[in-house]
C-alpha atoms as a PDB file:
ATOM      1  CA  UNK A   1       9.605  -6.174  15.721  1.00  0.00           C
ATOM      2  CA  UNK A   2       9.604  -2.157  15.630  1.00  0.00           C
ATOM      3  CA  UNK A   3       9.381  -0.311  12.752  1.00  0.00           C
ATOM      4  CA  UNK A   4      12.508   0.881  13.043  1.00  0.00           C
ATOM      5  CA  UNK A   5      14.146  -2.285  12.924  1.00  0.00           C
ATOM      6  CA  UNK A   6      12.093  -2.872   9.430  1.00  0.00           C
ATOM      7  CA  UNK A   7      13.218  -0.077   8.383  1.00  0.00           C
ATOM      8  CA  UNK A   8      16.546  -0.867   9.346  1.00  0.00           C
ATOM      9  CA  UNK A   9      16.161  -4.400   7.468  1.00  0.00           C
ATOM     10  CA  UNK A  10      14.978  -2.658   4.069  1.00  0.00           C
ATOM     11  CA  UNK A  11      17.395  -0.289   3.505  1.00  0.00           C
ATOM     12  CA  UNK A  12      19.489  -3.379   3.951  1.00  0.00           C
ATOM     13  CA  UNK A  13      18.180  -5.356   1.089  1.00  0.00           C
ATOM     14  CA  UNK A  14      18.782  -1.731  -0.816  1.00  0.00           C
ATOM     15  CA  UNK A  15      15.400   0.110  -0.582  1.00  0.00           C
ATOM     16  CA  UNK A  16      15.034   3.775  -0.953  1.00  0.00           C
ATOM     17  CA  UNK A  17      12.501   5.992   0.855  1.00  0.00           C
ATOM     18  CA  UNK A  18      10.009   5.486  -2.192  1.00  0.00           C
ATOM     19  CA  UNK A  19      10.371   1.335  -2.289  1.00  0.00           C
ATOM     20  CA  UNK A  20       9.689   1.853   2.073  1.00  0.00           C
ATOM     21  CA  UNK A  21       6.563   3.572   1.490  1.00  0.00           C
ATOM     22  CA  UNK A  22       5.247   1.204  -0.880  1.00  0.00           C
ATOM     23  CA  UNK A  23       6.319  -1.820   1.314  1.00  0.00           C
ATOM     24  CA  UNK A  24       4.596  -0.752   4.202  1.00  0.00           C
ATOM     25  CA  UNK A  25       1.547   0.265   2.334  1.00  0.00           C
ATOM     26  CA  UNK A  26       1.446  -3.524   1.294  1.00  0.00           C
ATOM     27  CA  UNK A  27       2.306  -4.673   5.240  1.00  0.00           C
ATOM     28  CA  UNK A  28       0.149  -2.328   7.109  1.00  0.00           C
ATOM     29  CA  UNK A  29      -2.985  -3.205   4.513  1.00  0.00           C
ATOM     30  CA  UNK A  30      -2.393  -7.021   4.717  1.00  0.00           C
ATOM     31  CA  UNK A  31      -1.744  -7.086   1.080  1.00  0.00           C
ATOM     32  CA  UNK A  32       1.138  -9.296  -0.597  1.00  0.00           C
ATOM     33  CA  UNK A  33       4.318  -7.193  -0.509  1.00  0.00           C
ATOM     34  CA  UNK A  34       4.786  -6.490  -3.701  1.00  0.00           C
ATOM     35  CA  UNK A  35       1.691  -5.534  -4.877  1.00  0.00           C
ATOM     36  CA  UNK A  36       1.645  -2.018  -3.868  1.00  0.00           C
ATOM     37  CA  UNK A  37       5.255  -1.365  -6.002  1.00  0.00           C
ATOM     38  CA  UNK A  38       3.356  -3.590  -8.764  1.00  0.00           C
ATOM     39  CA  UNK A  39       0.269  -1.036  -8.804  1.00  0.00           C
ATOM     40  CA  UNK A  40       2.461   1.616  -8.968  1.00  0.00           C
ATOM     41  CA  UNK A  41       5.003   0.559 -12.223  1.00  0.00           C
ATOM     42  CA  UNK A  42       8.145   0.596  -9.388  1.00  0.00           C
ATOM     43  CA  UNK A  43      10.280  -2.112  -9.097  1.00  0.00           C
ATOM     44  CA  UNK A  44      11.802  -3.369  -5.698  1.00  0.00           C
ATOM     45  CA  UNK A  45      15.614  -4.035  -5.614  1.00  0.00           C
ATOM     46  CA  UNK A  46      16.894  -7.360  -6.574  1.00  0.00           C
ATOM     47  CA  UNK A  47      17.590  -8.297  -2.718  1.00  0.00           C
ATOM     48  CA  UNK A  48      14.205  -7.286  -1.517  1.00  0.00           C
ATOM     49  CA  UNK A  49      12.168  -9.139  -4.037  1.00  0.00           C
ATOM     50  CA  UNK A  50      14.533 -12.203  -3.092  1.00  0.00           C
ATOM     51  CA  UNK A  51      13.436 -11.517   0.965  1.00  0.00           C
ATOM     52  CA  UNK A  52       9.412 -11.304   0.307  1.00  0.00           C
ATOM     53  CA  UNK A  53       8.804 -14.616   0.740  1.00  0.00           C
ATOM     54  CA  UNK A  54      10.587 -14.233   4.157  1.00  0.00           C
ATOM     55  CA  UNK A  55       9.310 -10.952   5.394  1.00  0.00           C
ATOM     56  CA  UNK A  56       5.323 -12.254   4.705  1.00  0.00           C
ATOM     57  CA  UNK A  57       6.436 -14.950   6.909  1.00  0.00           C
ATOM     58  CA  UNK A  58       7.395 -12.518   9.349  1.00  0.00           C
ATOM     59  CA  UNK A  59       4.233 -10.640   9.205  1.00  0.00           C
ATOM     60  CA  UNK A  60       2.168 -13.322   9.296  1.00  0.00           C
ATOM     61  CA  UNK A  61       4.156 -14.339  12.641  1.00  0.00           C
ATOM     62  CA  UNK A  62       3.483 -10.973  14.208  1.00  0.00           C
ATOM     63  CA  UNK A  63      -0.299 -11.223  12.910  1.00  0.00           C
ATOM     64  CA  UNK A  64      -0.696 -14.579  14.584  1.00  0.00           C
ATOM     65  CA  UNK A  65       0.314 -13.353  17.646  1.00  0.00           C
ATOM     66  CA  UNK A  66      -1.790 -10.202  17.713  1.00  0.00           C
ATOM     67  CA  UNK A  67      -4.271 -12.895  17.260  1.00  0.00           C
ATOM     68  CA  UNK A  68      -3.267 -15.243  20.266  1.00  0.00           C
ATOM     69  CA  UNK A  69      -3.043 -11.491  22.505  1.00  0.00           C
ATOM     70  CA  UNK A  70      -5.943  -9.659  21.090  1.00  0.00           C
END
């Protein structure tokens, strides 16, 4: 996956510049997704709080094969 294409994917599910930032704060620090926007009193939009369950999945996918390819 390139970071474009994530990009791509959240302003799908409605984020703004401000909700990306957070998000990848959370992804590139290996924290759960939402706890960046939690720490910071911002909410996600509807749609991307629904697709956090399947983006962490995602990550840890890439993560696992980072691991397999060190």
């Amino acid at each position: 996956m390139r970071l474009t294409e994530l990009l791509d994917s959240l302003q799908t599910l409605g984020a703004r510049a401000p909700h990306q930032e957070l998000f990848l704060r959370s992804w590139l620090a290996g924290t759960p997704l939402g706890e960046h926007a939690a720490h910071h009193r911002a909410s996600y939009p509807k749609a991307l709080q629904a697709a956090l369950p399947e983006l962490e999945q995602k990550r840890a996918a890439l993560l696992s094969l980072v691991q397999e390819r060190p």
